[in-house]
Protein backbone atom coordinates (compact mmCIF):
# COMPACT_ATOMS: atom_id res chain seq x y z
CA UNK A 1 -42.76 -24.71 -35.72
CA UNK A 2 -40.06 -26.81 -34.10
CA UNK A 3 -37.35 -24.35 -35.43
CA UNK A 4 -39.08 -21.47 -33.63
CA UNK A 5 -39.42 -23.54 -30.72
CA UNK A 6 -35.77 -24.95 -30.50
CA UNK A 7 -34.53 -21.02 -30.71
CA UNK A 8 -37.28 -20.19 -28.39
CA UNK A 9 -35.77 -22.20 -25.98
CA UNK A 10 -32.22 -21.79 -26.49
CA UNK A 11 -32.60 -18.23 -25.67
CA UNK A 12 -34.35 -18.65 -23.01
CA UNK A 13 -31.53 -21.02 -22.26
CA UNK A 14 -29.06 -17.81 -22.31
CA UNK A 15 -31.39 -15.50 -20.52
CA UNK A 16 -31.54 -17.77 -17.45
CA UNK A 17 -27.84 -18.61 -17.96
CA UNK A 18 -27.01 -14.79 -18.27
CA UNK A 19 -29.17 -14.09 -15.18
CA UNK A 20 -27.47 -16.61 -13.47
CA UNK A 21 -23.83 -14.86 -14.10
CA UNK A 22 -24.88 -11.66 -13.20
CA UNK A 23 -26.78 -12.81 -9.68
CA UNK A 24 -23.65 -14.24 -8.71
CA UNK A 25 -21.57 -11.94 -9.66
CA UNK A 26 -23.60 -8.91 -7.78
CA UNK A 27 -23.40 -10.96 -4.42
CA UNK A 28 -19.16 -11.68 -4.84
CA UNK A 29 -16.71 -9.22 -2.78
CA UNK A 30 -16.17 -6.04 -4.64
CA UNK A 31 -12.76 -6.19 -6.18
CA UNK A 32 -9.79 -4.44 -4.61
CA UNK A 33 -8.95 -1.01 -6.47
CA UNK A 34 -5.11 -0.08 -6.77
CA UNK A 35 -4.21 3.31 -7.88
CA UNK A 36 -0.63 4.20 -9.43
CA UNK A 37 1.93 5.49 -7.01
CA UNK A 38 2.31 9.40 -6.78
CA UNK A 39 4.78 11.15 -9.22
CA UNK A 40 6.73 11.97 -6.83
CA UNK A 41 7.40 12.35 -2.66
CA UNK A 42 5.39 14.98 -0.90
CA UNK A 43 7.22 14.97 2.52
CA UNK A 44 9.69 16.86 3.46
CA UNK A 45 11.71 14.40 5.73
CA UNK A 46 12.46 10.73 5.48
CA UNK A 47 9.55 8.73 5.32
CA UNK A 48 7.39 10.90 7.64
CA UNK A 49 4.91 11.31 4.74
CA UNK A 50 1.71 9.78 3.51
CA UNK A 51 -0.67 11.02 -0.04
CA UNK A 52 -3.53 10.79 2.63
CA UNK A 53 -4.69 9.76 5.93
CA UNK A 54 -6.30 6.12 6.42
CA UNK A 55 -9.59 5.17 7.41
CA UNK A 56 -9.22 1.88 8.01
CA UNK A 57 -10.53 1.02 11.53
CA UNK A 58 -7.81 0.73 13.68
CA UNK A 59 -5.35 2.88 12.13
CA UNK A 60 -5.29 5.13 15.36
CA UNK A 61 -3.99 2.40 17.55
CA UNK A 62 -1.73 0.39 15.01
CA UNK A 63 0.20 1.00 11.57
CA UNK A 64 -1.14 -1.33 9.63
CA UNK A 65 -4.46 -2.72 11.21
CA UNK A 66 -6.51 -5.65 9.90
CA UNK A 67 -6.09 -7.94 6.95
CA UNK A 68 -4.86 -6.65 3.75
CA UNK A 69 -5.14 -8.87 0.85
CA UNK A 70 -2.33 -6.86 -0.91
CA UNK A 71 0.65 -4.37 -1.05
CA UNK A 72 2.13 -1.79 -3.52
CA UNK A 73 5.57 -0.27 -2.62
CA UNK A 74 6.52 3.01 -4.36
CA UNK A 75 9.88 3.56 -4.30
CA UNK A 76 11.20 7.81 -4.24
CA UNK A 77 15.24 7.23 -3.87
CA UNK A 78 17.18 11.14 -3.47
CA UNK A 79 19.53 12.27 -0.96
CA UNK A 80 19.12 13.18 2.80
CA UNK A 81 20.90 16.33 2.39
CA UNK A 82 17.79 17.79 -0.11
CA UNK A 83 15.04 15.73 1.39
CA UNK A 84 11.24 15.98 -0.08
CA UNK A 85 10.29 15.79 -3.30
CA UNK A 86 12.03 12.83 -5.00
CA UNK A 87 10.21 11.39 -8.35
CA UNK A 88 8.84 8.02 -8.09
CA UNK A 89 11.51 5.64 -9.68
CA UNK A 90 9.27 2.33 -9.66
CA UNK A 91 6.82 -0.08 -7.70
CA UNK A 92 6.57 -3.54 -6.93
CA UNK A 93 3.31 -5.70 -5.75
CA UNK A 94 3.32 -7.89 -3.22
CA UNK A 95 0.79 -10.43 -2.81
CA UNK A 96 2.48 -13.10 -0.54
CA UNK A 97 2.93 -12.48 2.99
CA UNK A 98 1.12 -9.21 3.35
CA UNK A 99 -0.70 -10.38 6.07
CA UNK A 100 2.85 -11.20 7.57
CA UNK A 101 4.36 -8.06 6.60
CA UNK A 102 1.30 -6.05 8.65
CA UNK A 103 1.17 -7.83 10.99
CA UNK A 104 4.82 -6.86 12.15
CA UNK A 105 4.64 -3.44 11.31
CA UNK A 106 1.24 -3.61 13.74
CA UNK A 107 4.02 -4.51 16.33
CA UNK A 108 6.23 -1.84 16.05
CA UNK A 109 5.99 1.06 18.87
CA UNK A 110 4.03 4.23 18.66
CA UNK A 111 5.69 7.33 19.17
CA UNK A 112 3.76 9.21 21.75
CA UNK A 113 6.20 12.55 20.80
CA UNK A 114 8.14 14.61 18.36
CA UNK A 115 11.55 14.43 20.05
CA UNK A 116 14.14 13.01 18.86
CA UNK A 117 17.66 13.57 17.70
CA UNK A 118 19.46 11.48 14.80
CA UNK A 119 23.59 12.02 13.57
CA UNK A 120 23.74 14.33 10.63
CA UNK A 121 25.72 12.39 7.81
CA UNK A 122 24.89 13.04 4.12
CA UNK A 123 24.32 10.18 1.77
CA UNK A 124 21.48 8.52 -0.47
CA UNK A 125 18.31 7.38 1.07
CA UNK A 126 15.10 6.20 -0.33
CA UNK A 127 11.52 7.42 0.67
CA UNK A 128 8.68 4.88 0.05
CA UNK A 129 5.15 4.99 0.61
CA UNK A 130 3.61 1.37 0.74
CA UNK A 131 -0.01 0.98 -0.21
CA UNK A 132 -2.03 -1.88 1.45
CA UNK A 133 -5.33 -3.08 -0.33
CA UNK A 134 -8.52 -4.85 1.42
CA UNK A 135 -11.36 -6.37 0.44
CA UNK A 136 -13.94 -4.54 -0.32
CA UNK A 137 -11.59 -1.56 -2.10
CA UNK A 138 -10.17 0.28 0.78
CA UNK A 139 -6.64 1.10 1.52
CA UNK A 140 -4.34 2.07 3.80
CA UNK A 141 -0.92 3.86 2.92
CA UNK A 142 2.03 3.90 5.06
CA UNK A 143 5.33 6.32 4.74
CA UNK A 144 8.86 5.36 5.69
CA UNK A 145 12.65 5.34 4.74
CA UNK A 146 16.08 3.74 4.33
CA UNK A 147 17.73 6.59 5.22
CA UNK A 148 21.89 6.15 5.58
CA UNK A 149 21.58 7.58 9.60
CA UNK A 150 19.10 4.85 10.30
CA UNK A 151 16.53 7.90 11.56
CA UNK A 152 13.27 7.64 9.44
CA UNK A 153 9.81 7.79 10.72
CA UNK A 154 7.40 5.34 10.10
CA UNK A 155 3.67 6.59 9.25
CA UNK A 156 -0.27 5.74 7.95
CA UNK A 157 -0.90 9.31 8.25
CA UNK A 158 -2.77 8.99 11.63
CA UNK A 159 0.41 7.74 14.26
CA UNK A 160 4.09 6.89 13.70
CA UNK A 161 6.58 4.74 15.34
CA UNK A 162 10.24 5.51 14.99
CA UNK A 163 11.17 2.10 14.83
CA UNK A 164 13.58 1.98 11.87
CA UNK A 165 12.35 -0.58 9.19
CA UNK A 166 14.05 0.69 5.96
CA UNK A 167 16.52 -2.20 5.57
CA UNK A 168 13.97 -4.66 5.46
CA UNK A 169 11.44 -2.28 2.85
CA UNK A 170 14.73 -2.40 0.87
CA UNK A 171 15.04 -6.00 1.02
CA UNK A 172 11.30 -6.35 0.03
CA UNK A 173 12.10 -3.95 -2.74
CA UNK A 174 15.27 -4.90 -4.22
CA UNK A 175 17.34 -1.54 -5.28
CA UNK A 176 17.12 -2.46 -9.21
CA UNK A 177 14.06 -0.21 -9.13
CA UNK A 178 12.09 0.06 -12.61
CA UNK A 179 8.49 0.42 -13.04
């Protein structure tokens, strides 16, 4: 009888142990979801390009609004004289400074139009589209460009600045890119 009762209570041990897990678990953040960078580039001009429109509150009025708790950046390096299309050479995630990284992109200008004119020399340039995570599981993803004339747009999909910012992507992304 004290056999049955010792296992008795050791399960019920587990059960309320068990419960206990899974309650707390159900009432923690839902985790942040990253998917794998695109194959390859879909725009057809340097950096003006993103897989899809944000809707992160916000996005209207600033690149990269709120707090992201994390970054991917995809790099796409080709040529400016055949732009669009370049395969996806490699990623990198960021976890420190994020918040620091959006929160000076938030500062850069919007472009309220199209025009524009940029010199025409031919070299290499590198597309990448930079994926922020938040809590919660939504994202945000953001186009732009080193780009050897200095003339890439900046995009979430919803506004743009033409603030050049490729440089420093490049310097967050070293060039030994690799998956």
């Amino acid at each position: 009888m004290k056999r049955h009762l010792g296992a008795g209570l050791a399960l019920t041990a587990v059960v309320l142990c068990s419960l206990a897990v899974l309650t707390s678990a159900s009432v923690s953040e839902t985790p942040t979801v990253r998917s794998a960078c695109p194959p390859q580039y879909g725009g057809g001009g340097a950096g003006g390009w993103v897989p899809a429109a944000s809707g992160i509150d916000g996005a209207g009025d600033t690149l990269v609004p709120g707090e992201p708790v994390a970054a991917t950046i995809c790099a796409y390096p080709g040529s400016n004289m055949k732009m669009g299309r370049e395969r996806f050479a490699g990623s990198r995630l960021l976890a420190d400074g994020v918040q620091r990284m959006a929160r000076d992109l938030s500062y850069l200008p919007i472009a309220r139009d199209d025009g524009w004119s940029c010199t025409m020399m031919g070299g290499p340039m590198i597309n990448y589209l930079i994926r922020f995570d938040y809590p919660g599981g939504k994202s945000l993803w953001l186009g732009s460009a080193e780009e050897v004339n200095s003339c890439a747009t900046t995009t979430n999909g919803t506004i743009k600045s033409r603030s050049y910012v490729g440089k420093t992507i490049t310097a967050a992304y070293p060039p030994e890119i690799g998956g």
